[in-house]
C-alpha atoms as a PDB file:
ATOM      1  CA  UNK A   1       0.000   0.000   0.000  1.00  0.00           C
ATOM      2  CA  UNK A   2       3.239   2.684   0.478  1.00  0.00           C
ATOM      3  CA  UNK A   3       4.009   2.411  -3.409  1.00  0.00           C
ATOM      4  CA  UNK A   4      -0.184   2.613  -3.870  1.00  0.00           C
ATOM      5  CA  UNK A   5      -0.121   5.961  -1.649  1.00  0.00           C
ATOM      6  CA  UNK A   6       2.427   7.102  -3.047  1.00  0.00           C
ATOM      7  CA  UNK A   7       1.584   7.072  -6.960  1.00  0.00           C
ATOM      8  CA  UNK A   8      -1.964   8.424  -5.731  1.00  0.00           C
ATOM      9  CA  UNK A   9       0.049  11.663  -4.154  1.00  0.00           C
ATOM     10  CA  UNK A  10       2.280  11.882  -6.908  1.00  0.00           C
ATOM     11  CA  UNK A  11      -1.173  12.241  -9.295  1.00  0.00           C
ATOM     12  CA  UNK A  12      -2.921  14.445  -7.372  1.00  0.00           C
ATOM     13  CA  UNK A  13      -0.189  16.863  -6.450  1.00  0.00           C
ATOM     14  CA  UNK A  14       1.340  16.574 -10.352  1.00  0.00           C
ATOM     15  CA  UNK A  15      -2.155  17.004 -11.963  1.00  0.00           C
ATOM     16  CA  UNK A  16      -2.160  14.165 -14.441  1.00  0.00           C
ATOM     17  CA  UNK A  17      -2.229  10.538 -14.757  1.00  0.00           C
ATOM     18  CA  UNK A  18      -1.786   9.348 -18.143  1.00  0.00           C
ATOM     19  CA  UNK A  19      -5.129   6.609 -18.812  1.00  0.00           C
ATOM     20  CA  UNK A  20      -1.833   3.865 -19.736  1.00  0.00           C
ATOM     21  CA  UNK A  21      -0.543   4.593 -16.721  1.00  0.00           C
ATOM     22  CA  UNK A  22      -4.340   4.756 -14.645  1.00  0.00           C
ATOM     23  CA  UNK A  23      -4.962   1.033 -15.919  1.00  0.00           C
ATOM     24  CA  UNK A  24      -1.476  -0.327 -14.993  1.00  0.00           C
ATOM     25  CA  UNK A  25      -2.114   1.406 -11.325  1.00  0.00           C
ATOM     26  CA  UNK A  26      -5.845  -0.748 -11.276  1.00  0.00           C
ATOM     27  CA  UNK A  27      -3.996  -4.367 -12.744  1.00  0.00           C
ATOM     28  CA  UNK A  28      -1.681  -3.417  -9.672  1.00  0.00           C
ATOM     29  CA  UNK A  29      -4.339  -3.229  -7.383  1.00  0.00           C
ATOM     30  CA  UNK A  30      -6.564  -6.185  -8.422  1.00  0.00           C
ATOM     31  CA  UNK A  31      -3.309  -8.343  -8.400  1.00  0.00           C
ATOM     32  CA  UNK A  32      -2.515  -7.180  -4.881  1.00  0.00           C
ATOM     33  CA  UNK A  33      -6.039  -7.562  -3.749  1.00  0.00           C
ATOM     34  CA  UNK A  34      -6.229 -11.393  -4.684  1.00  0.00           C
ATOM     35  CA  UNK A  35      -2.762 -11.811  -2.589  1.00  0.00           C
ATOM     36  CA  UNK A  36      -4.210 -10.606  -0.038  1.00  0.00           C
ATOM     37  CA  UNK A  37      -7.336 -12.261   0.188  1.00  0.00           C
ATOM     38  CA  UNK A  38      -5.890 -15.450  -1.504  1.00  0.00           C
ATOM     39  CA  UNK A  39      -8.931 -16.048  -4.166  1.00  0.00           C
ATOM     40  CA  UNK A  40      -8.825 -17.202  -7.829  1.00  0.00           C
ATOM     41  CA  UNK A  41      -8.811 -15.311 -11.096  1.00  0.00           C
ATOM     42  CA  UNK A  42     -11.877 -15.501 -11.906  1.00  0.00           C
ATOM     43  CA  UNK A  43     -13.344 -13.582  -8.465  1.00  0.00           C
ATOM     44  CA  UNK A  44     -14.778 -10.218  -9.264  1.00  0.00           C
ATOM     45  CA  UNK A  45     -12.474  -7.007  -8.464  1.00  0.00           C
ATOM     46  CA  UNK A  46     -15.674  -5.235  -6.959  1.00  0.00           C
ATOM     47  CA  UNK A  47     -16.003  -8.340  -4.475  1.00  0.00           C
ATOM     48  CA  UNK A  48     -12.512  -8.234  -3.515  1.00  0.00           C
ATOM     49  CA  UNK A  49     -12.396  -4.655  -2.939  1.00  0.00           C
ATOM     50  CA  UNK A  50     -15.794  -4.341  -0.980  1.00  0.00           C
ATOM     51  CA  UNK A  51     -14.500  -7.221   1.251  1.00  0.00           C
ATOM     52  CA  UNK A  52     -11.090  -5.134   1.755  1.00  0.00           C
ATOM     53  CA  UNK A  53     -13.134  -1.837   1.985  1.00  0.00           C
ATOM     54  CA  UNK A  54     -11.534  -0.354  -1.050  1.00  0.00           C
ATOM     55  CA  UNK A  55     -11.578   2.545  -3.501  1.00  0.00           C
ATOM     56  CA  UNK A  56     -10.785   1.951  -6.943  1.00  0.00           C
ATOM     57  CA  UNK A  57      -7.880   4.032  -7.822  1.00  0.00           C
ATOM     58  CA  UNK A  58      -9.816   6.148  -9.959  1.00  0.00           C
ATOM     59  CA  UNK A  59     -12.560   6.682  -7.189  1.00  0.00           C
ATOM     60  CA  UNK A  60      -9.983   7.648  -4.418  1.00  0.00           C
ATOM     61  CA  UNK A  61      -8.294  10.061  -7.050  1.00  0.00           C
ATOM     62  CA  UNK A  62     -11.865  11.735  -7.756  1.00  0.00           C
ATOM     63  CA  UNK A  63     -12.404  11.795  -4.033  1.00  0.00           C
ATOM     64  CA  UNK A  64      -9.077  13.026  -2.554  1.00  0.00           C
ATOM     65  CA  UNK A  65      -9.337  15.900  -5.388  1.00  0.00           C
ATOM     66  CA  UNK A  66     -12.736  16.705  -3.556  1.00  0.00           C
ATOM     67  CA  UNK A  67     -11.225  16.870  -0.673  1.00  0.00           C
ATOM     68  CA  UNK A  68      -8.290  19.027  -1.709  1.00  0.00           C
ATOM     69  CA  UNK A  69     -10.848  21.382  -3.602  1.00  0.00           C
ATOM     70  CA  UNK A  70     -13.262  21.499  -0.314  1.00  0.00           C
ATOM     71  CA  UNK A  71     -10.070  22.574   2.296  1.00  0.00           C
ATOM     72  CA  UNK A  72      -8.733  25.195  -0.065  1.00  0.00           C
ATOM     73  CA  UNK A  73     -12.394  26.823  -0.509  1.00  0.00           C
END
């Protein structure tokens, strides 16, 4: 999760995130998320992310830019 945390800083503090680069960040996270939880290929990324209480990577980006934009209003 450090390298995950610290591409998603790196994007919202640099502006842009190629989409190349976006998909290669959500294959990262699937792939980590079946380590963790140990299942097959064939599981569902939206099951194995509700059961870890994740974001997709392009959902936490939209939502830490919300936050950003709410704190400097």
């Amino acid at each position: 999760m450090l390298i995950f945390s610290l591409i998603l800083i790196c994007v919202l503090f640099g502006g842009k995130c190629t989409h190349n680069l976006e998909e290669k960040i959500v294959k990262l996270q699937k792939r980590g998320a079946r380590v963790i939880i140990d299942c097959d290929f064939y599981t569902p990324s939206c099951m194995m992310l509700a059961e870890l209480k994740w974001m997709t990577f392009p959902e936490r980006v939209v939502y830490l830019k919300a936050i950003q934009m709410r704190l400097n209003t």
